[in-house]
Protein backbone atom coordinates (compact mmCIF):
# COMPACT_ATOMS: atom_id res chain seq x y z
CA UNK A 1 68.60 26.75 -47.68
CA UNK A 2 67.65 23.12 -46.48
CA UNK A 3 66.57 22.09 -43.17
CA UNK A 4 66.95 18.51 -41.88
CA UNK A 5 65.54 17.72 -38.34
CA UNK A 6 67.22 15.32 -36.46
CA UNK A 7 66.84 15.30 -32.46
CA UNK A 8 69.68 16.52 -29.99
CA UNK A 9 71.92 12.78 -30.04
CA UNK A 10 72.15 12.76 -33.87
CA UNK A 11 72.87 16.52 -33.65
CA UNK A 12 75.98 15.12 -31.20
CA UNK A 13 76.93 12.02 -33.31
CA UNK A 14 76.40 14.19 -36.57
CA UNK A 15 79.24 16.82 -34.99
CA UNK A 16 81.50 14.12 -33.79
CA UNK A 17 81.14 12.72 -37.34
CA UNK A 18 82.07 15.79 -39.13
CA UNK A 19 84.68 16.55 -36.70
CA UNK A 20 86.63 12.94 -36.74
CA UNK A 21 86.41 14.01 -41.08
CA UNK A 22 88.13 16.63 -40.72
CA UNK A 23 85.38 19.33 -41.78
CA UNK A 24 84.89 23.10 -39.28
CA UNK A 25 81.13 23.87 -38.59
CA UNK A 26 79.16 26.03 -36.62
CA UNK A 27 76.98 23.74 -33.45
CA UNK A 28 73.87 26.61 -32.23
CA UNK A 29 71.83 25.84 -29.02
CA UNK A 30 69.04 28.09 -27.71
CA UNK A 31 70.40 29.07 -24.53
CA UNK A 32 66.77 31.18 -23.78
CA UNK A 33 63.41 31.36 -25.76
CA UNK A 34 60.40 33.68 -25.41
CA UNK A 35 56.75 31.77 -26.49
CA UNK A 36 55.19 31.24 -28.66
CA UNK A 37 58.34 30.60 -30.11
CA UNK A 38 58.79 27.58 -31.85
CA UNK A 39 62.80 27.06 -30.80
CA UNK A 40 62.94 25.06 -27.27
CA UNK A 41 65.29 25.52 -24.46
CA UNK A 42 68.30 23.53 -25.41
CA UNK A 43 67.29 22.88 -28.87
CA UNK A 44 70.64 22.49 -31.49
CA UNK A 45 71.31 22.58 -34.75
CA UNK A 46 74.55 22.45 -36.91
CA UNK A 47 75.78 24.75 -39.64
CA UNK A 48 77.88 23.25 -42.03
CA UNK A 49 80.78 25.49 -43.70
CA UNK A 50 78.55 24.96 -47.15
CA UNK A 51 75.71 26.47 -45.12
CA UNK A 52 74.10 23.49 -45.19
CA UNK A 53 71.37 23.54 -41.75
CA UNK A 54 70.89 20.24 -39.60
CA UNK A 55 68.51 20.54 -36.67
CA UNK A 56 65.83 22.93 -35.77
CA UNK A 57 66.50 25.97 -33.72
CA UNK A 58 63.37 27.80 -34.99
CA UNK A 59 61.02 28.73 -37.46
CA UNK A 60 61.39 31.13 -40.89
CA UNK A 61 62.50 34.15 -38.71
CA UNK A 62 65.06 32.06 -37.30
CA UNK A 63 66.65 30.20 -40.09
CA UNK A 64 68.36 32.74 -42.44
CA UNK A 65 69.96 34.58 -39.81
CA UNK A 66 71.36 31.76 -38.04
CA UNK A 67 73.12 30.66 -41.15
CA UNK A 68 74.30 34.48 -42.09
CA UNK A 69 75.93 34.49 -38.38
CA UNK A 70 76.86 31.02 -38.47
CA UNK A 71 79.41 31.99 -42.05
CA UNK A 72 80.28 34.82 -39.91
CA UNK A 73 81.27 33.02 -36.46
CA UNK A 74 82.99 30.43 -38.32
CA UNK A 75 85.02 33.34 -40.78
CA UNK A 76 86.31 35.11 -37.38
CA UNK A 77 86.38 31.58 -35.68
CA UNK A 78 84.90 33.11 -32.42
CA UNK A 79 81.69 32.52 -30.65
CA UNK A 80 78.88 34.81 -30.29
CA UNK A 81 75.31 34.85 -28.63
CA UNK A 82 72.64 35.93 -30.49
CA UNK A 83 69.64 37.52 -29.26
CA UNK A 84 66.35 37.74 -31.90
CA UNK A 85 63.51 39.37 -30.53
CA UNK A 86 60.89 42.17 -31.74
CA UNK A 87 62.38 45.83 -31.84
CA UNK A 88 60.28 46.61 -28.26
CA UNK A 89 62.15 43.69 -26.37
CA UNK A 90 65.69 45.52 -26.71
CA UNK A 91 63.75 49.19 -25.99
CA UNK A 92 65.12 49.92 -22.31
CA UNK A 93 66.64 46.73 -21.69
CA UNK A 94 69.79 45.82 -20.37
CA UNK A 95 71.88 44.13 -23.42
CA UNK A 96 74.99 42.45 -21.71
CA UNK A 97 77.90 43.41 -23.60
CA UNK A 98 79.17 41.18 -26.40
CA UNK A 99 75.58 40.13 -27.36
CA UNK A 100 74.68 40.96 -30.50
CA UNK A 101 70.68 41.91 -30.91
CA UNK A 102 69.09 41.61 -34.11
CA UNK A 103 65.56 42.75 -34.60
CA UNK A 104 62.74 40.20 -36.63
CA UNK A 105 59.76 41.47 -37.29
CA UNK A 106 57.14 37.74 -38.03
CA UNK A 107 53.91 37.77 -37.33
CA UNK A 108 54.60 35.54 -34.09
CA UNK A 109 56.13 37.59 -31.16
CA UNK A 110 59.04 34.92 -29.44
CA UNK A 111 62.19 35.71 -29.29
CA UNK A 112 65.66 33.46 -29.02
CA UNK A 113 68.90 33.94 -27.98
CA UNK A 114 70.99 31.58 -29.42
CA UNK A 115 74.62 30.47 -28.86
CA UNK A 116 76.80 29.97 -32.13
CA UNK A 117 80.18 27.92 -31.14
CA UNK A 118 82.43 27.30 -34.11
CA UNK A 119 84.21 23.61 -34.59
CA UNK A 120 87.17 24.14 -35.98
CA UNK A 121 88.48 20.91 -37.71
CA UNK A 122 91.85 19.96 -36.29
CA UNK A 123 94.76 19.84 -38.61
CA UNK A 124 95.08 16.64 -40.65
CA UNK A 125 99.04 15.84 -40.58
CA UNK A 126 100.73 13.57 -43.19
CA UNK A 127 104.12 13.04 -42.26
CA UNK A 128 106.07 11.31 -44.93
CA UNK A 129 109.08 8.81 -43.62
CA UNK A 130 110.01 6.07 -41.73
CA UNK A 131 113.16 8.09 -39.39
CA UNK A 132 112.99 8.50 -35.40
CA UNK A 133 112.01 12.24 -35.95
CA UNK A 134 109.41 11.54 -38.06
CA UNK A 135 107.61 9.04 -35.87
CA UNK A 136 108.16 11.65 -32.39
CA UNK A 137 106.64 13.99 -34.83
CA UNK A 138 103.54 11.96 -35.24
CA UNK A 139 103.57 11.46 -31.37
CA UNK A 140 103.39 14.99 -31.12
CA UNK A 141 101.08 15.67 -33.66
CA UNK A 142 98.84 13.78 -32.08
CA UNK A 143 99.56 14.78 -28.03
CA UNK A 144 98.07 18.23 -29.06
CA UNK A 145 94.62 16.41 -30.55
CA UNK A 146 95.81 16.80 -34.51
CA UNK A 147 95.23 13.96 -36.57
CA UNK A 148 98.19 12.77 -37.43
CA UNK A 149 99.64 9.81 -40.10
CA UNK A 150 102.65 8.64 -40.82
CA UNK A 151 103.57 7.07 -44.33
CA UNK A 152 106.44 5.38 -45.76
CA UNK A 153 107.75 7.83 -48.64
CA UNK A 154 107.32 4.59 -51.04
CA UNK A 155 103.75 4.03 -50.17
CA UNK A 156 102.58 7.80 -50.44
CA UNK A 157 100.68 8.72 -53.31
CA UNK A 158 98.38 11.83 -53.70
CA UNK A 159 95.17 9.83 -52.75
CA UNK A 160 96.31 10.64 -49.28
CA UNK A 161 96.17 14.05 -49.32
CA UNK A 162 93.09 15.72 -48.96
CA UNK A 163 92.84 19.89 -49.62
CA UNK A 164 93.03 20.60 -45.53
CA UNK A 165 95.72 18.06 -45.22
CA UNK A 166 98.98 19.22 -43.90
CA UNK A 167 102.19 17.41 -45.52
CA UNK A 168 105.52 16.65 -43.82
CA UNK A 169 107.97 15.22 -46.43
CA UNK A 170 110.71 13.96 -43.98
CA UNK A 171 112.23 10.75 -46.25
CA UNK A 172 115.82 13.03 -45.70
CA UNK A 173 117.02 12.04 -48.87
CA UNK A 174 115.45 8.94 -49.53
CA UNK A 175 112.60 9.87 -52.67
CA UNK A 176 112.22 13.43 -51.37
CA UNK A 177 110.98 14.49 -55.04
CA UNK A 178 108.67 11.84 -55.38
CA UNK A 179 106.85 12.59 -52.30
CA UNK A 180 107.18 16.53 -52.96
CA UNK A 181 105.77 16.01 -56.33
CA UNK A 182 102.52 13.52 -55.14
CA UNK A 183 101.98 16.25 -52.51
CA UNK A 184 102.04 19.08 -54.52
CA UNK A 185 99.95 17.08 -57.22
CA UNK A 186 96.80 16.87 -55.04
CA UNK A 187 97.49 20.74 -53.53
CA UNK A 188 97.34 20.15 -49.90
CA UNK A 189 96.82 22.94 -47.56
CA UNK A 190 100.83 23.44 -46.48
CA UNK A 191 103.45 21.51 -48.04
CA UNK A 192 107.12 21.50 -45.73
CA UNK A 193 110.35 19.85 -46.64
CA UNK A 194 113.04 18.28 -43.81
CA UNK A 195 116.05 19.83 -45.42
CA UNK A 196 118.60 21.97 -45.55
CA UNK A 197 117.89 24.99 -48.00
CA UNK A 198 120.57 23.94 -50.00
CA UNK A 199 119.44 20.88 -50.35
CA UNK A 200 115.93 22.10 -50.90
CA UNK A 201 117.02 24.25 -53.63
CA UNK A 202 118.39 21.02 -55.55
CA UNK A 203 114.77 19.51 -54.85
CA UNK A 204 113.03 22.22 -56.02
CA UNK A 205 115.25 22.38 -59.45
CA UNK A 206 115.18 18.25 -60.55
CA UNK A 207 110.97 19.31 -59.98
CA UNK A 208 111.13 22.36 -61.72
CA UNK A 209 112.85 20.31 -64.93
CA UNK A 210 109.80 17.89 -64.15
CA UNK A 211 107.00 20.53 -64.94
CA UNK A 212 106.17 21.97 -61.60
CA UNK A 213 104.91 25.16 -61.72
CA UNK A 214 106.99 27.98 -59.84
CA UNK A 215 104.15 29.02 -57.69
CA UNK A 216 104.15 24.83 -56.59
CA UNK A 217 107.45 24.88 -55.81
CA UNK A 218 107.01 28.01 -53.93
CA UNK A 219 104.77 26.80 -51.42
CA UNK A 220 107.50 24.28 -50.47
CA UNK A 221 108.46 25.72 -47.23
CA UNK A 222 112.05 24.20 -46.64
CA UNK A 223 113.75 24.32 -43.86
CA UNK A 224 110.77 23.84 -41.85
CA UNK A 225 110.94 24.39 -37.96
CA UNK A 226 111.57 27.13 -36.08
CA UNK A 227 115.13 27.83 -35.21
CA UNK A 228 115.54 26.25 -31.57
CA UNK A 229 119.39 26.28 -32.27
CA UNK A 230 121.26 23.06 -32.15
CA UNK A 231 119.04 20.69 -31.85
CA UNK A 232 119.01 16.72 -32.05
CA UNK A 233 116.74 14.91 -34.90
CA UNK A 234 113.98 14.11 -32.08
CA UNK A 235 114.07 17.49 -31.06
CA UNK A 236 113.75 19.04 -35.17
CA UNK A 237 110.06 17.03 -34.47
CA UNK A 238 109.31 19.99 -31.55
CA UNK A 239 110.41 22.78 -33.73
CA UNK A 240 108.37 21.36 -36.71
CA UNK A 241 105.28 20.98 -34.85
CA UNK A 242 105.83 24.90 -33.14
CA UNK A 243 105.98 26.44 -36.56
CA UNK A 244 102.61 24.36 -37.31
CA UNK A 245 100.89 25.61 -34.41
CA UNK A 246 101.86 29.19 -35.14
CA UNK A 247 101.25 29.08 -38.62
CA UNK A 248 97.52 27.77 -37.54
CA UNK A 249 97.27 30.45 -35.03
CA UNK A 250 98.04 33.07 -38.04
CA UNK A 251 95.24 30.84 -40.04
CA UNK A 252 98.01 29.67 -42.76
CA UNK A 253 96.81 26.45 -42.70
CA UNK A 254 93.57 26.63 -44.17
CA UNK A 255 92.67 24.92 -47.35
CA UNK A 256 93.84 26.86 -50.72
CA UNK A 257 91.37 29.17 -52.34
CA UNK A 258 89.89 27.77 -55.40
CA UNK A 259 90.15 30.94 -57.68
CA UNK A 260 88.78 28.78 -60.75
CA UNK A 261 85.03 28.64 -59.46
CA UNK A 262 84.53 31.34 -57.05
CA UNK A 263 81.79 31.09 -54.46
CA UNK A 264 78.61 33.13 -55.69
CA UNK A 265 76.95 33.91 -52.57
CA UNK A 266 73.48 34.97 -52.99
CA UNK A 267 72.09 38.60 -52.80
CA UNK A 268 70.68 39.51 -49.20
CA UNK A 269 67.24 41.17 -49.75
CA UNK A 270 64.83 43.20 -47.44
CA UNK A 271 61.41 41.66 -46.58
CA UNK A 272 58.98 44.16 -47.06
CA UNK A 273 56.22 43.02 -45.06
CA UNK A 274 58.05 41.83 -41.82
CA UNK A 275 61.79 43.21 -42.51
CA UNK A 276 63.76 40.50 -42.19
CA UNK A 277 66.35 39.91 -44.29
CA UNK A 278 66.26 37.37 -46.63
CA UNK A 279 68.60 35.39 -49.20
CA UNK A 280 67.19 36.33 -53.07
CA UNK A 281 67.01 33.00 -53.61
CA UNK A 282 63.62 31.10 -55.42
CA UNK A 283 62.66 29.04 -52.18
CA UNK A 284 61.78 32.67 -50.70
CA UNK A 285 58.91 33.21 -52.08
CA UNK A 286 59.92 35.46 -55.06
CA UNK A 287 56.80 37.83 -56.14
CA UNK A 288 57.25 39.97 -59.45
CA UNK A 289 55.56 43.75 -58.86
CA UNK A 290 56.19 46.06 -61.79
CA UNK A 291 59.50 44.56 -62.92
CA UNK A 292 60.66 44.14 -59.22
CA UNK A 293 60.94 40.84 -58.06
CA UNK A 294 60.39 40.89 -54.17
CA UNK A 295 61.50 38.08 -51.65
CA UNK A 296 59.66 36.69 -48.55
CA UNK A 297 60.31 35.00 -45.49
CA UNK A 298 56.77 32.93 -45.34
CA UNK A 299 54.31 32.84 -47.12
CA UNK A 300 51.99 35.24 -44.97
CA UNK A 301 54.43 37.65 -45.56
CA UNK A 302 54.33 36.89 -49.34
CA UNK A 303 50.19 36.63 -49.35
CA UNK A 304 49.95 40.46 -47.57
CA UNK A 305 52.63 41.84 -50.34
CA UNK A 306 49.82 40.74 -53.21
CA UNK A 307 47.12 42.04 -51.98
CA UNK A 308 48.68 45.79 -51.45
CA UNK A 309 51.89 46.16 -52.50
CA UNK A 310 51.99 50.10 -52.43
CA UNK A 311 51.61 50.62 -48.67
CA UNK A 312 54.26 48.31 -48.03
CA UNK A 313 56.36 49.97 -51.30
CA UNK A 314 55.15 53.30 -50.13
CA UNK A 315 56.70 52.87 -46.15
CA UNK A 316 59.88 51.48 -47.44
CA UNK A 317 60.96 54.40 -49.44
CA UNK A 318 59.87 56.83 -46.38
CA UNK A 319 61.96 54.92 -44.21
């Protein structure tokens, strides 16, 4: 875990940045603090989806448990407010519903609540043609705040497409393997064809005879739109773009899952001395007792462990 402190307008810009790329994060601002904490009214920071921490929001307590409810808020895509504090602050207080309370035990006694707001990147749309549908489709795209392009099918190639991108082949005839097979070739988040089924089912053969894997061609979706009845080409654009906003809304849009290298995340551990938990990670103060290897949140809590390890040992296991 890395910190970088920047103050509150390059936490802003740094957002803006990251959501004009297309990339979700979490933005946190301490709505309330307790001294002597060292998070500030209003202070922000930004989670990135790698986990990556920008900002200050507090100090060691702080840190690892903003990033393990930052993965969480952005997983469920839903806010939440967080409220750290010693185990006596929540003892016969009123907790409003819907806040979730989570006891640290450092040697300093603040306490922060903390609101975690998730960023979810808009859709990046490639739409693939030159036709009157295509371009209302990009007009529509972008009317509901997408990002939205639109390319002639003999000027797309896969450097366009990034993994979150969202591809609309819609060259009706005109190269509508070539453009399936660049999009497929640089695996895109959704992939839809402007066809007939019949005629997708030809497509889907001449790239099949090409080397395209069956489970390529199956993520073709083709026809794509829902079925408004009969319907005029501008009008094909409306029922495209309603089957992308439910298909978002369902979270099928979402970059594919790279099963090759699976994310490793690291083993959550138990601080002895203050119990917080901890990533077992080697920037957290790892400390070998008797074949254990222990982690800590600071190094006070690290320096107390060494010089009695039993008692702490000894009231864990009669927890």
């Amino acid at each position: 875990m890395t910190a970088r402190s920047v103050d509150g307008l390059d936490i802003m810009e740094r957002a803006a940045s990251l959501a004009r790329s297309g990339e979700s994060f979490v933005l946190a601002t301490v709505v309330w603090r307790q001294a002597p904490s060292s998070g500030q009214h209003g202070s922000r920071a930004i989670v990135t989806a790698e986990g990556e921490l920008i900002g200050w929001i507090g100090g060691a307590c702080a840190q690892p448990v903003l990033i393990r409810e930052a993965k969480r808020v952005l997983a469920e895509g839903t806010p939440s407010l967080v409220w750290l504090g010693q185990e006596a602050d929540f003892s016969g207080m009123h907790v409003p519903e819907g806040v979730l309370t989570i006891p640290i035990s450092c040697q300093s006694d603040g306490a922060l609540q903390i609101y975690i707001e998730p960023v979810m990147a808009a859709p990046h749309v490639l739409v693939v043609g030159n036709s009157p549908m295509a371009a209302t489709l990009l007009d529509l795209v972008r009317d509901v705040g997408w990002r939205g392009e639109l390319v002639d099918g003999s000027a797309f190639t896969s450097a366009m497409v990034t993994p979150t991108s969202v591809v609309i082949v819609a060259t009706q005839g005109h190269g509508d393997e070539e453009a399936l097979e660049s999009a497929l070739a640089a695996s895109p988040a959704f992939v839809g064809l402007v066809a007939s089924r019949k005629r997708g089912d030809v497509v889907r053969g001449f790239l099949a005879d090409r080397g395209t894997s069956q489970s390529d061609l199956a993520r073709v979706q083709v026809p794509i739109g829902l079925d408004l009845g009969h319907t005029t080409h501008r009008e094909i654009a409306v029922s495209i773009l309603a089957e992308l906003v439910q298909l978002r809304a369902a979270g099928q849009l979402k970059p594919r899952k790279r099963t090759m290298l699976p994310l490793i995340e690291p083993q959550e551990v138990i601080d002895l001395v203050c119990g917080m938990t901890v990533q077992a990670v080697p920037a957290n103060r790892p400390f070998v007792h008797e074949g254990t290897t222990y982690y800590f949140c600071a190094m006070g809590c690290r320096v107390a462990f060494e010089k009695n390890p039993g008692s702490f040992i000894h009231q864990e296991a009669t927890c």
